[in-house]
Protein backbone atom coordinates (compact mmCIF):
# COMPACT_ATOMS: atom_id res chain seq x y z
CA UNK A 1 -2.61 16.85 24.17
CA UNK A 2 -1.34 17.01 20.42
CA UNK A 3 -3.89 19.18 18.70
CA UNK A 4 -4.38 17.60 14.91
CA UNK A 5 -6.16 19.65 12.51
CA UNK A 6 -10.23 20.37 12.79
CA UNK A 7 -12.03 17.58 11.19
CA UNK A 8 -9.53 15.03 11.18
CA UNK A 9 -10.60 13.04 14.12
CA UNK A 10 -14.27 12.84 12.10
CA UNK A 11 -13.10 11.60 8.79
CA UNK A 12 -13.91 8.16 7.82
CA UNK A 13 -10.86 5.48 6.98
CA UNK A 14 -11.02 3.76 3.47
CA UNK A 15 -10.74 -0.02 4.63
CA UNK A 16 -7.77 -1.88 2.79
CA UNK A 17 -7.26 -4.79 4.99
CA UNK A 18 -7.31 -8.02 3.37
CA UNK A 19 -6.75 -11.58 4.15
CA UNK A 20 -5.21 -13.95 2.44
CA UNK A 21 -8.40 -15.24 -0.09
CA UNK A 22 -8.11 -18.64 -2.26
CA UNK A 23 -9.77 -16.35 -4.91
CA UNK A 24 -9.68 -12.75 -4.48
CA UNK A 25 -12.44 -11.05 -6.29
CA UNK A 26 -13.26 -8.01 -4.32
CA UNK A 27 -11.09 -5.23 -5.36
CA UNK A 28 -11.91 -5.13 -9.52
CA UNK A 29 -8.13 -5.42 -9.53
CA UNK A 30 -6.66 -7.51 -13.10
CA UNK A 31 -5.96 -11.57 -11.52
CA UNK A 32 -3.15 -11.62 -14.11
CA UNK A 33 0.03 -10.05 -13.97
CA UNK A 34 1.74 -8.85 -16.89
CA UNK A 35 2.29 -10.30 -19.92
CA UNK A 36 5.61 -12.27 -20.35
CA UNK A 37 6.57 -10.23 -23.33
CA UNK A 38 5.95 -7.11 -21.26
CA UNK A 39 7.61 -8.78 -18.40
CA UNK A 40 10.51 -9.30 -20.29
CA UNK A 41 10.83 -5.69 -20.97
CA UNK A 42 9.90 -3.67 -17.74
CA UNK A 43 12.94 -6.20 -15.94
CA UNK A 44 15.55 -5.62 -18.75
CA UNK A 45 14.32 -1.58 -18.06
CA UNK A 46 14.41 -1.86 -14.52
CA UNK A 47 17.61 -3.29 -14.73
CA UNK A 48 18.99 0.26 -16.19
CA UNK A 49 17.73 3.07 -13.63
CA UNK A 50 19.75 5.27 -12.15
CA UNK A 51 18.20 4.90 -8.43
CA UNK A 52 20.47 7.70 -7.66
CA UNK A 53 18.64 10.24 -9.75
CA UNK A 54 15.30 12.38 -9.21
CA UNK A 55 12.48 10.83 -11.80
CA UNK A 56 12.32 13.85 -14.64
CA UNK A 57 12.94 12.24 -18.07
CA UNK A 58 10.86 9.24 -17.58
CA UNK A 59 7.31 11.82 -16.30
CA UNK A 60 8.26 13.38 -19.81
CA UNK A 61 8.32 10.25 -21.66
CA UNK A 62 5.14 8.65 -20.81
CA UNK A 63 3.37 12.34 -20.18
CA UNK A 64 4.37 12.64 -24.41
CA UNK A 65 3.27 8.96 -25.20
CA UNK A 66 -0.11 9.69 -23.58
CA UNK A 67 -0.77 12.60 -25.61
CA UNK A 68 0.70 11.36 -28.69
CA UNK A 69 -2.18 8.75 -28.39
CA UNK A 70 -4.93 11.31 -27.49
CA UNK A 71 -3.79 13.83 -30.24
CA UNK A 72 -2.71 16.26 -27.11
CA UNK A 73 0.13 18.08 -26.44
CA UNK A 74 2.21 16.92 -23.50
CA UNK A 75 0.94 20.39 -21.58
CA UNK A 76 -2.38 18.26 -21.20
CA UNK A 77 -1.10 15.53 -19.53
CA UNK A 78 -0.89 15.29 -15.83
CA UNK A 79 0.18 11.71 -13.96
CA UNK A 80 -0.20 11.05 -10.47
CA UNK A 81 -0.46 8.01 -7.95
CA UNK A 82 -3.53 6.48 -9.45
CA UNK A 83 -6.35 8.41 -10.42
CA UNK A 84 -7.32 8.25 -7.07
CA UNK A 85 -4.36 10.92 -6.22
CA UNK A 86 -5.67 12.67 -9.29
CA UNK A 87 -8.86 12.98 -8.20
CA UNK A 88 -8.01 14.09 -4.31
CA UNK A 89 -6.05 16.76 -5.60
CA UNK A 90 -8.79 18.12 -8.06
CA UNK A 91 -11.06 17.95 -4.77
CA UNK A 92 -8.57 20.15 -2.95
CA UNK A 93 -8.00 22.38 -5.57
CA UNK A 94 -11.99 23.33 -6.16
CA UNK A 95 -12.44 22.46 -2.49
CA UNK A 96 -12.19 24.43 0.31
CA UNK A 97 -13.56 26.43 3.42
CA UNK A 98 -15.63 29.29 1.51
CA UNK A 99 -18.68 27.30 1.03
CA UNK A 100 -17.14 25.88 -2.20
CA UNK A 101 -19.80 22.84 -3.27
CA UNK A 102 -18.42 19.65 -5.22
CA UNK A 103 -21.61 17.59 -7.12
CA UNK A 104 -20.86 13.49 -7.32
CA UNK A 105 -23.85 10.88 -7.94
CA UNK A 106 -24.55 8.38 -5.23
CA UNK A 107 -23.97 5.40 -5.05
CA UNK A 108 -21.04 6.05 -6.91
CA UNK A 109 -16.75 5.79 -6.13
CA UNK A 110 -17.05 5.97 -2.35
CA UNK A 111 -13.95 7.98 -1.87
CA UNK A 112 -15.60 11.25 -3.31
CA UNK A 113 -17.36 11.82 -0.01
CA UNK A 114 -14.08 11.07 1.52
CA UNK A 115 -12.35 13.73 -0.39
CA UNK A 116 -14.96 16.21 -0.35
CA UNK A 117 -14.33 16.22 3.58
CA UNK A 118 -11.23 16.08 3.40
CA UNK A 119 -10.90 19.48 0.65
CA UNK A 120 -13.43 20.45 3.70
CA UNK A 121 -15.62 21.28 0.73
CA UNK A 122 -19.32 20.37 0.75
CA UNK A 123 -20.02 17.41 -1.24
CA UNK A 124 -23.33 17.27 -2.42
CA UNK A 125 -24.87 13.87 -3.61
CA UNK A 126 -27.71 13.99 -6.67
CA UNK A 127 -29.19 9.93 -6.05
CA UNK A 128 -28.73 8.00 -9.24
CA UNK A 129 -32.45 6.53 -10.30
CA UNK A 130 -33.65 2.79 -8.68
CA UNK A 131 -31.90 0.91 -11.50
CA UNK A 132 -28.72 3.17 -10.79
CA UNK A 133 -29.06 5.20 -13.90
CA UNK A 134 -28.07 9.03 -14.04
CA UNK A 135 -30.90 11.58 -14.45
CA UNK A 136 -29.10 14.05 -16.51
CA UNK A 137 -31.38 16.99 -16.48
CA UNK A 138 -31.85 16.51 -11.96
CA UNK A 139 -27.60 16.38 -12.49
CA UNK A 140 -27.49 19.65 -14.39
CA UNK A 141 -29.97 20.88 -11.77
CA UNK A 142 -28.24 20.68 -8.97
CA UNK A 143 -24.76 21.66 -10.09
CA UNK A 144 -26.44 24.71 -11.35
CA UNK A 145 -28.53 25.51 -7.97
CA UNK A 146 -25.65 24.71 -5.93
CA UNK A 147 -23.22 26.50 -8.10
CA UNK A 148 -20.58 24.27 -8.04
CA UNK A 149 -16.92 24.45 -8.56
CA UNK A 150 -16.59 21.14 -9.35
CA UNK A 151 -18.98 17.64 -10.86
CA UNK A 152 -17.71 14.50 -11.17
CA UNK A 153 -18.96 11.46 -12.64
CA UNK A 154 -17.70 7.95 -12.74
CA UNK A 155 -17.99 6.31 -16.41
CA UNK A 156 -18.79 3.47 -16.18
CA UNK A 157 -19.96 3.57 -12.79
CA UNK A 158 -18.32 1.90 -9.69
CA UNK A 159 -20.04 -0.18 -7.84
CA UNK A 160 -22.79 -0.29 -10.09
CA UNK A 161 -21.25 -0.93 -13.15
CA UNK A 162 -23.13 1.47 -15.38
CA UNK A 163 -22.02 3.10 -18.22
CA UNK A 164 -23.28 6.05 -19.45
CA UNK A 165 -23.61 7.38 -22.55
CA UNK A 166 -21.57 10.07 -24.52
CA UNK A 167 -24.75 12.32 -25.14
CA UNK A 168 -25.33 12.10 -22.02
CA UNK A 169 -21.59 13.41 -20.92
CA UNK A 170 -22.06 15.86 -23.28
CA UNK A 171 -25.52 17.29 -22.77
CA UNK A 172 -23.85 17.64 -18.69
CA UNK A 173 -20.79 19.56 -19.42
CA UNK A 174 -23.04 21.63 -21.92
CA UNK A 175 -25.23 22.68 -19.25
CA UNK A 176 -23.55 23.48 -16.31
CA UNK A 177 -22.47 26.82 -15.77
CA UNK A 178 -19.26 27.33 -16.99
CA UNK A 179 -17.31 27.89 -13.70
CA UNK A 180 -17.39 24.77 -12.89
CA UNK A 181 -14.94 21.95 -13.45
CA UNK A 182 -16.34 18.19 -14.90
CA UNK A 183 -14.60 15.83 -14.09
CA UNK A 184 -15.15 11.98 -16.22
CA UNK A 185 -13.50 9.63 -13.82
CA UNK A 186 -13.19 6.77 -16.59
CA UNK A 187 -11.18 4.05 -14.36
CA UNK A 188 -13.34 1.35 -16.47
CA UNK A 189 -13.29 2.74 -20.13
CA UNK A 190 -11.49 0.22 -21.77
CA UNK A 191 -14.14 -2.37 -20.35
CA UNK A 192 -16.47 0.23 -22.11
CA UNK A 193 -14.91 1.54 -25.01
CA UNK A 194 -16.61 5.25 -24.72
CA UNK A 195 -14.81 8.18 -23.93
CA UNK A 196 -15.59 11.76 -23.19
CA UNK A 197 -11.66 12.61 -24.44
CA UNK A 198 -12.82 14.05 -27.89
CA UNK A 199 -14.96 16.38 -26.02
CA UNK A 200 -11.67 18.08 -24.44
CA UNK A 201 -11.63 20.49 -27.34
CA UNK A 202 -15.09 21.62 -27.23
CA UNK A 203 -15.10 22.14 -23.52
CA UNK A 204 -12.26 24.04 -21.42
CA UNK A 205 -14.00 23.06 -18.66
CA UNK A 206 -13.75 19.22 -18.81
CA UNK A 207 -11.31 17.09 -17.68
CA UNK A 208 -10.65 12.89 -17.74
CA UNK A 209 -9.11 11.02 -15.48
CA UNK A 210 -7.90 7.33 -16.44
CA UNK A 211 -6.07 5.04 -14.30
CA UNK A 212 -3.46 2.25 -15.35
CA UNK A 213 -4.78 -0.17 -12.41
CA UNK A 214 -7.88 -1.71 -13.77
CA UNK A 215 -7.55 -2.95 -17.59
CA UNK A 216 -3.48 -2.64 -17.37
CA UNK A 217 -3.21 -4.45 -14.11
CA UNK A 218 -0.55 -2.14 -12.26
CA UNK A 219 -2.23 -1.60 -9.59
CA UNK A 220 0.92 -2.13 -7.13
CA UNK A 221 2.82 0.66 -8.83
CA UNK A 222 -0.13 3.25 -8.80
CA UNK A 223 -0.19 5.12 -12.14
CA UNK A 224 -2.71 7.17 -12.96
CA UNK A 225 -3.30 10.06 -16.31
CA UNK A 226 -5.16 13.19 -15.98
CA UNK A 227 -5.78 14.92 -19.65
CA UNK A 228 -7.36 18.75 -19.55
CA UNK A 229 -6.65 22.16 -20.81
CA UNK A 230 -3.18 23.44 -20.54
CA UNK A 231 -4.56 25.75 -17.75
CA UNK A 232 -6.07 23.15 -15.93
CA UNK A 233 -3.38 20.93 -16.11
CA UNK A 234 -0.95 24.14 -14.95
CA UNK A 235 -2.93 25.27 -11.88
CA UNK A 236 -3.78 21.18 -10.47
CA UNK A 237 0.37 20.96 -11.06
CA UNK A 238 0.90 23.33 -8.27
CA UNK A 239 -0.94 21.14 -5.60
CA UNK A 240 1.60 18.30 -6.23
CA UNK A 241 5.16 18.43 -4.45
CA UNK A 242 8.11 17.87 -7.17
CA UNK A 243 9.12 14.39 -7.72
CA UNK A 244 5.99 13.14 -6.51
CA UNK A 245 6.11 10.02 -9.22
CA UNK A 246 8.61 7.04 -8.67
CA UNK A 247 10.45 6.50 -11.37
CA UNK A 248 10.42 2.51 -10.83
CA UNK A 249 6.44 2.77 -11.93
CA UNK A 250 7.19 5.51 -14.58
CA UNK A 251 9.13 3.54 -16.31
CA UNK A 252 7.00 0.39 -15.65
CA UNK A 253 3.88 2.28 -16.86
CA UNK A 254 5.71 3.82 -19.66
CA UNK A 255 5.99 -0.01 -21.57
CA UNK A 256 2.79 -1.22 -20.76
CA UNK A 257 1.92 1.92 -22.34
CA UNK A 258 4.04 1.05 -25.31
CA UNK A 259 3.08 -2.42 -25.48
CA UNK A 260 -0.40 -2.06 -24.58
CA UNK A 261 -1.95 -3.95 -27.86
CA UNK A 262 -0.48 -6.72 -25.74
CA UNK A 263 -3.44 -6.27 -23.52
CA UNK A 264 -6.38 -6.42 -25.44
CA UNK A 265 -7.01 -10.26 -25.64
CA UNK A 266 -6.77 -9.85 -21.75
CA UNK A 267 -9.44 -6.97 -22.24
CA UNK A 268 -11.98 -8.97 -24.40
CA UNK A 269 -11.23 -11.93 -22.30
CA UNK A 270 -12.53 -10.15 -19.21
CA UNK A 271 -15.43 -8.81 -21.15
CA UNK A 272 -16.62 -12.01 -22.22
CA UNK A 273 -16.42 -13.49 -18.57
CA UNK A 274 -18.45 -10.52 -17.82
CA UNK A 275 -21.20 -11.67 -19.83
CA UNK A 276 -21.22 -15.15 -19.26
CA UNK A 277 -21.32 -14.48 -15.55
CA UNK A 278 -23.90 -11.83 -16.21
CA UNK A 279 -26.15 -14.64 -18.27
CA UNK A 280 -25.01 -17.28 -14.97
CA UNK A 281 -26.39 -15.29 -12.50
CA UNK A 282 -29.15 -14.24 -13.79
CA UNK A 283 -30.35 -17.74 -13.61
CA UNK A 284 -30.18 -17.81 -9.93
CA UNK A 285 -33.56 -17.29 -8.03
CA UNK A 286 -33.76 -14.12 -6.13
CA UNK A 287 -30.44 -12.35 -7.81
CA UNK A 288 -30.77 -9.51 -9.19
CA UNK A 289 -27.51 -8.67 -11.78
CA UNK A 290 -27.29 -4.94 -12.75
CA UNK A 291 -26.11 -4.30 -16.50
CA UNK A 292 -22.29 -3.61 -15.93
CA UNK A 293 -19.76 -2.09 -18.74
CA UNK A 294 -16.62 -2.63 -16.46
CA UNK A 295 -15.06 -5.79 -15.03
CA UNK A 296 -17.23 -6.47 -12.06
CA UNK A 297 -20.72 -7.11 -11.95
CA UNK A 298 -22.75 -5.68 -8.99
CA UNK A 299 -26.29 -8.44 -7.68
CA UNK A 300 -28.78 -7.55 -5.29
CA UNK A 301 -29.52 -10.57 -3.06
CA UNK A 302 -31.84 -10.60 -0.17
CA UNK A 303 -29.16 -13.07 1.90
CA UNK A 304 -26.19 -11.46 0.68
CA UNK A 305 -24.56 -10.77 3.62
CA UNK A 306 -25.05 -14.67 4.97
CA UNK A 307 -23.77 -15.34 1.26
CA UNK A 308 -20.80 -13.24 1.59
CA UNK A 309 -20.03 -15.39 4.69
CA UNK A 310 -20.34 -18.33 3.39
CA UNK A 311 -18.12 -17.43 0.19
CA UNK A 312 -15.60 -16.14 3.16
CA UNK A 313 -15.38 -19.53 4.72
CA UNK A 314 -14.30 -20.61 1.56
CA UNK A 315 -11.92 -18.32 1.03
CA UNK A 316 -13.63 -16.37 -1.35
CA UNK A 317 -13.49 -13.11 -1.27
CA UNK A 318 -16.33 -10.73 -3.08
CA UNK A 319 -16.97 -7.17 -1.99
CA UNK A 320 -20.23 -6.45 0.67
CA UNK A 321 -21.82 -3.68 0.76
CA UNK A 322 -23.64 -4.75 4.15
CA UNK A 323 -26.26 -2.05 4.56
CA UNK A 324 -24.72 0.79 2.97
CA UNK A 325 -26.93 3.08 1.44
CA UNK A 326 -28.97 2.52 -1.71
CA UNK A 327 -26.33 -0.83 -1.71
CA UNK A 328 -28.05 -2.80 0.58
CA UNK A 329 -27.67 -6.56 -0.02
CA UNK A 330 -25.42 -5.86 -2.72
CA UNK A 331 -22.41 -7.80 -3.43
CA UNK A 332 -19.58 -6.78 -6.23
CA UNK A 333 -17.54 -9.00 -7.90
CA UNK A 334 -14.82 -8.74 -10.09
CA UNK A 335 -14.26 -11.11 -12.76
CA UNK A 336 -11.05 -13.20 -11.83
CA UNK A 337 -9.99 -16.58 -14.01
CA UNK A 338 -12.22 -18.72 -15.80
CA UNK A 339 -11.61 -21.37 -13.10
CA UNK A 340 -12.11 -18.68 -10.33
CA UNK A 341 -15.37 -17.47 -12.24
CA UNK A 342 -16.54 -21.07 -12.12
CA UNK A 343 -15.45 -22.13 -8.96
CA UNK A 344 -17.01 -19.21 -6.45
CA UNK A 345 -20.52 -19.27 -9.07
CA UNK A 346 -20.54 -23.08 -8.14
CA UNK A 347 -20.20 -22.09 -4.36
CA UNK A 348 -22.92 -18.86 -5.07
CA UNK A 349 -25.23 -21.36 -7.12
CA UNK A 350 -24.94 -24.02 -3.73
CA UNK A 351 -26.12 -21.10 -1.43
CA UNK A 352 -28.87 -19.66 -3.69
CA UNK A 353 -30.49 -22.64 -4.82
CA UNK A 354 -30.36 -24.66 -1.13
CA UNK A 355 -32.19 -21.53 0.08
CA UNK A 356 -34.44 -20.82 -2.26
């Protein structure tokens, strides 16, 4: 009988199977791939690394691009495999068996509970309000009580889609006790256009997290930016292994960087989808459409799991939240094409209004 470590046999599995969809719409992932001019440059880039060498150079060039941006110094920069690996190995660092607490709001980024086991810290969930806003004060409340070592909140907000604002941020990392990390997990700021990163100077405490997945569409090479105190950014270093970055994303994520202007039609294009889809379905009788700042749009829908079905059959594929909690009968959907927009609506609009 092998004998794995305690806990492991309990922890829940983050489900990334996937079929092959007509339109895939279910992972708020970027349905274009880069831009040709981009393209162009990442191949004729490629074409030069030295796949013999460790990645060293190329960590330094885009961890000094990043802070050039943010007025940092490159001590402030940390990159990682997504902000998801960011954020796992924040949890492990402020994690751990002593009773150490980490504060998240629910429903929020469902892998916090995930890493919050797996830190085998305690998570502890402060409920958003009914219309999935954040209570500030009940927030600052409970980190307190609890006496946290870490808080993290999503902004905007996935699955919901909120956004919260700046004040807001700040009144939170003004207010907790100062021993404990905050964390802004801001996957969806440049869907937003709000971030907490001029706060950095003001509070040692806080720390951002960004992600090159959503607005930049590199998902497959999993790049991810973590900007803090040099401190910070020192001690969450020594949970990573050395060479823990490729260097075929590095350098990938280093141009988009560089040519990201090239991106912001794409960005405003998605935006504007947003909102027409937004105004679209709220037309349809018995959807609700949550306010969303990001490039999905979360509805509430008494059939949604027969209308996730249905969208299935045609090869459709949206994200269900079945009868998760506080996400019941909620569907997520990320905002693909125009053409895909309008062609699973049409399908959604077929379903809604034969059944209403």
């Amino acid at each position: 009988m092998l004998k794995y470590r305690t806990g492991l046999k309990d922890m829940p599995s983050y489900d990334v199977v996937e079929r092959d969809w007509q339109i895939k719409v279910n992972a708020n992932e970027c349905n274009m791939n880069l831009p040709p001019m981009v393209e162009d440059r990442v191949m004729g880039r490629l074409s030069r690394v030295a796949f013999n060498r460790y990645p060293n150079e190329e960590y330094d060039y885009l961890c000094e691009q990043i802070a050039d941006n943010h007025r940092l110094q490159k001590e402030n920069v940390l990159l990682g495999n997504g902000s998801s690996e960011i954020i796992e190995k924040l949890f492990f660092c402020f994690g751990g068996t002593k009773a150490k607490k980490i504060v998240y709001p629910v429903p929020s980024f469902s892998m916090y509970g995930i890493y919050a086991k797996a830190a085998q810290a305690q998570g502890i969930a402060v409920d958003l309000n009914e219309d999935y806003t954040l209570d500030k004060e009940k927030f600052v409340q409970m980190v307190n009580e609890e006496k946290a070592g870490l808080a993290v909140i999503c902004n905007p907000n996935n699955p919901t889609g909120t956004a919260y604002a700046l004040a807001d941020i700040e009144y939170i990392a003004a207010n907790i006790h100062k021993n404990c990390a905050l964390l802004i997990d801001e996957a969806y700021m440049e869907f937003y256009g709000q971030t907490a990163v001029g706060l950095l100077s003001k509070y040692p405490n806080l720390i951002v997290a960004r992600t090159f997945s959503k607005a930049y569409g590199l998902a497959s090479a999993r790049v991810g930016y973590m900007l803090a105190s040099k401190e910070i950014v020192e001690m969450i270093g020594k949970s990573y292994m050395p060479y823990h970055m490729n260097v075929l994303s590095l350098v990938t994520a280093d141009i988009v960087y560089q040519m990201r202007h090239e991106y912001v039609p794409r960005i405003q294009m998605m935006i504007a989808e947003r909102k027409r889809m937004t105004t679209l379905l709220d037309k349809l009788p018995g959807v609700t459409v949550y306010p969303s700042e990001t490039n999905f749009i979360l509805i509430k829908y008494a059939k949604a799991e027969e209308l996730n079905q249905y969208l299935e059959e045609k090869g459709i594929g949206v994200r269900s939240f079945g009868k998760a909690p506080r996400l019941e009968n909620c569907l997520r959907i990320s905002m693909g094409l125009r053409e895909e927009n309008d062609t699973w609506y049409n399908e959604m609009k077929a379903f809604v209004e034969g059944r209403a």
